[in-house]
Protein backbone atom coordinates (compact mmCIF):
# COMPACT_ATOMS: atom_id res chain seq x y z
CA UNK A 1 -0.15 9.45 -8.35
CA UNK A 2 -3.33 7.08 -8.17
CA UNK A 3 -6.42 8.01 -5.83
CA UNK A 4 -8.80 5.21 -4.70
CA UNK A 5 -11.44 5.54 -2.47
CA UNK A 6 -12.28 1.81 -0.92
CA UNK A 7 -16.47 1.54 -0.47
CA UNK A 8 -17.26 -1.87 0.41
CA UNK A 9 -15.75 -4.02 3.18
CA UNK A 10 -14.25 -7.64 3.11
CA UNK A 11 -13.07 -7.57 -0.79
CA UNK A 12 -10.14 -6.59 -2.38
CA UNK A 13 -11.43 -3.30 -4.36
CA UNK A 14 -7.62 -1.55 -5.94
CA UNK A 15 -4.82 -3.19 -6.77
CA UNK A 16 -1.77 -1.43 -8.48
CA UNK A 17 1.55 -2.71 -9.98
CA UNK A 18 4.64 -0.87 -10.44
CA UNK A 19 8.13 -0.95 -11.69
CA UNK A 20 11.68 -0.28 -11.72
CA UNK A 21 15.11 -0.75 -13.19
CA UNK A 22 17.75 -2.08 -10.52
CA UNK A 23 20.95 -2.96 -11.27
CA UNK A 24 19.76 -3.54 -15.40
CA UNK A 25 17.19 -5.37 -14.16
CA UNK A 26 13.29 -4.93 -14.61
CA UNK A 27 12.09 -5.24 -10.57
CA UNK A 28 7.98 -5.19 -10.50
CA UNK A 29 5.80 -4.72 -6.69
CA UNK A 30 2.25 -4.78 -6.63
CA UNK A 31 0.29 -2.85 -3.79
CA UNK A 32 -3.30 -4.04 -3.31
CA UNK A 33 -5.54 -2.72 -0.68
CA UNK A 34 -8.99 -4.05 1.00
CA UNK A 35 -11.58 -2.69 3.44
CA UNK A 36 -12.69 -5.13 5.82
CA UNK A 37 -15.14 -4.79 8.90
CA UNK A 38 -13.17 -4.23 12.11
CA UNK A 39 -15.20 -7.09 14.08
CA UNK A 40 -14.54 -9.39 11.74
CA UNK A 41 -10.81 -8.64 10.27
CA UNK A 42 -9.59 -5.79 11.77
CA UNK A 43 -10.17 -2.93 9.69
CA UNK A 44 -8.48 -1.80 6.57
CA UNK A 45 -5.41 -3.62 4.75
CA UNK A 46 -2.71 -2.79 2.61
CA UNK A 47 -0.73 -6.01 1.04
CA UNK A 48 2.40 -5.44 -0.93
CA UNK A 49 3.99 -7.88 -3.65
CA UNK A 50 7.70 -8.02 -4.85
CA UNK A 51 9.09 -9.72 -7.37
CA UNK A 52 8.72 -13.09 -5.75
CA UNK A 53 5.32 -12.94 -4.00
CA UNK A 54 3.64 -11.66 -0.60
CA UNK A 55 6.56 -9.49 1.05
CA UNK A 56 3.81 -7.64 3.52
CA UNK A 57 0.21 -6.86 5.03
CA UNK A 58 -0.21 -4.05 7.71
CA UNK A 59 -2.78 -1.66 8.21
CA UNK A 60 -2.73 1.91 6.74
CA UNK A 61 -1.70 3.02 10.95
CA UNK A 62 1.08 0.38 10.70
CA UNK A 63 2.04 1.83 7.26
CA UNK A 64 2.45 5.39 8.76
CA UNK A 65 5.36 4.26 10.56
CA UNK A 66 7.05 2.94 7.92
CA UNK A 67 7.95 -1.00 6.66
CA UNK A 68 10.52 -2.65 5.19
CA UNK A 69 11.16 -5.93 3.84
CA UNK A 70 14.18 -7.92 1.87
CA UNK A 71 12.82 -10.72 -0.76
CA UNK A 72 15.01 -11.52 -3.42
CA UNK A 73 18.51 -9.35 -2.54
CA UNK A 74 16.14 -6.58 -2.69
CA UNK A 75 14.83 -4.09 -0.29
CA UNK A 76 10.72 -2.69 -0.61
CA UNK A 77 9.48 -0.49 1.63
CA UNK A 78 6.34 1.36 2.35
CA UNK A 79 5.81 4.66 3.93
CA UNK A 80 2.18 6.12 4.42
CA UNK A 81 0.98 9.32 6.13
CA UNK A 82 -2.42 10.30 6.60
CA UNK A 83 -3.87 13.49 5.39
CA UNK A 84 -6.26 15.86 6.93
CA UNK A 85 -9.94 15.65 6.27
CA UNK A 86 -11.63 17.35 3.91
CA UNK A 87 -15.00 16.84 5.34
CA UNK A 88 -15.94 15.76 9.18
CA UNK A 89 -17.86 12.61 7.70
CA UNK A 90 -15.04 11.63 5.09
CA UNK A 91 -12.76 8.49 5.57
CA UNK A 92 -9.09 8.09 6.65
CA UNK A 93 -7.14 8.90 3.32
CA UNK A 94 -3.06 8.20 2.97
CA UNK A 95 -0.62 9.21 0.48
CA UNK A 96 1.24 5.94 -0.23
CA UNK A 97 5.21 5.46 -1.34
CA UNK A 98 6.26 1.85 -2.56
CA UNK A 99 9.52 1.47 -3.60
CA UNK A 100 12.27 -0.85 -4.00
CA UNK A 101 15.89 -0.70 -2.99
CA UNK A 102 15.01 3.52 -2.45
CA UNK A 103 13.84 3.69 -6.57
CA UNK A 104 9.64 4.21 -6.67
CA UNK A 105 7.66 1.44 -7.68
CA UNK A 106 4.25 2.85 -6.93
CA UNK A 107 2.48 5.92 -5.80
CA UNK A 108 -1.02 6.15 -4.34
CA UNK A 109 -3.99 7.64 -2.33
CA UNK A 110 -6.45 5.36 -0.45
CA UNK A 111 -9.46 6.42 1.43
CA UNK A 112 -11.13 4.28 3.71
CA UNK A 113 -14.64 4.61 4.70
């Protein structure tokens, strides 16, 4: 389990990669995430690679009720939830689950300012 805590807005600022075996095969996904102003962009993003490329970008609130996407005959999915505060002034952290066809790919915290 990675923990990132994102600081600065409109740049990318973590990026993981991850792997599995499926079906004898080597399967790689890639979460990166980004802070971004909310007037500008929106607010916080999470993007998520599969094997071939771009397979998702939601927010961490869209995250918390789960994603899925097929690329490539196989399935990735994302499930965040966010965890209580530690301190009244702290930002929004999630606990993170990539995976691919139900096998983990990549596990994370993020906190956003």
């Amino acid at each position: 389990m990675q923990s990132v805590i994102l600081d600065k807005w409109l740049q990318v600022r973590f990026c993981t990669n991850g792997s599995n075996t499926i079906d004898g095969k080597l399967i790689q996904g890639k979460l990166c995430s980004q802070t971004q102003k909310y007037e500008i962009a929106g607010g916080p993003v999470i993007k998520l690679a599969g094997q071939r490329g771009l397979v998702g970008s939601l927010s961490p609130q869209e995250a918390t009720k789960g994603f899925s996407a097929s690329d490539g005959g196989i399935t990735y999915t994302l499930k965040c939830e966010l965890l209580p505060k530690i301190t009244a002034d702290a930002g929004d952290s999630y606990r993170c689950a990539y995976d691919a066809n139900n096998l983990p790919l990549v596990r994370v915290d993020i906190t956003y300012p």
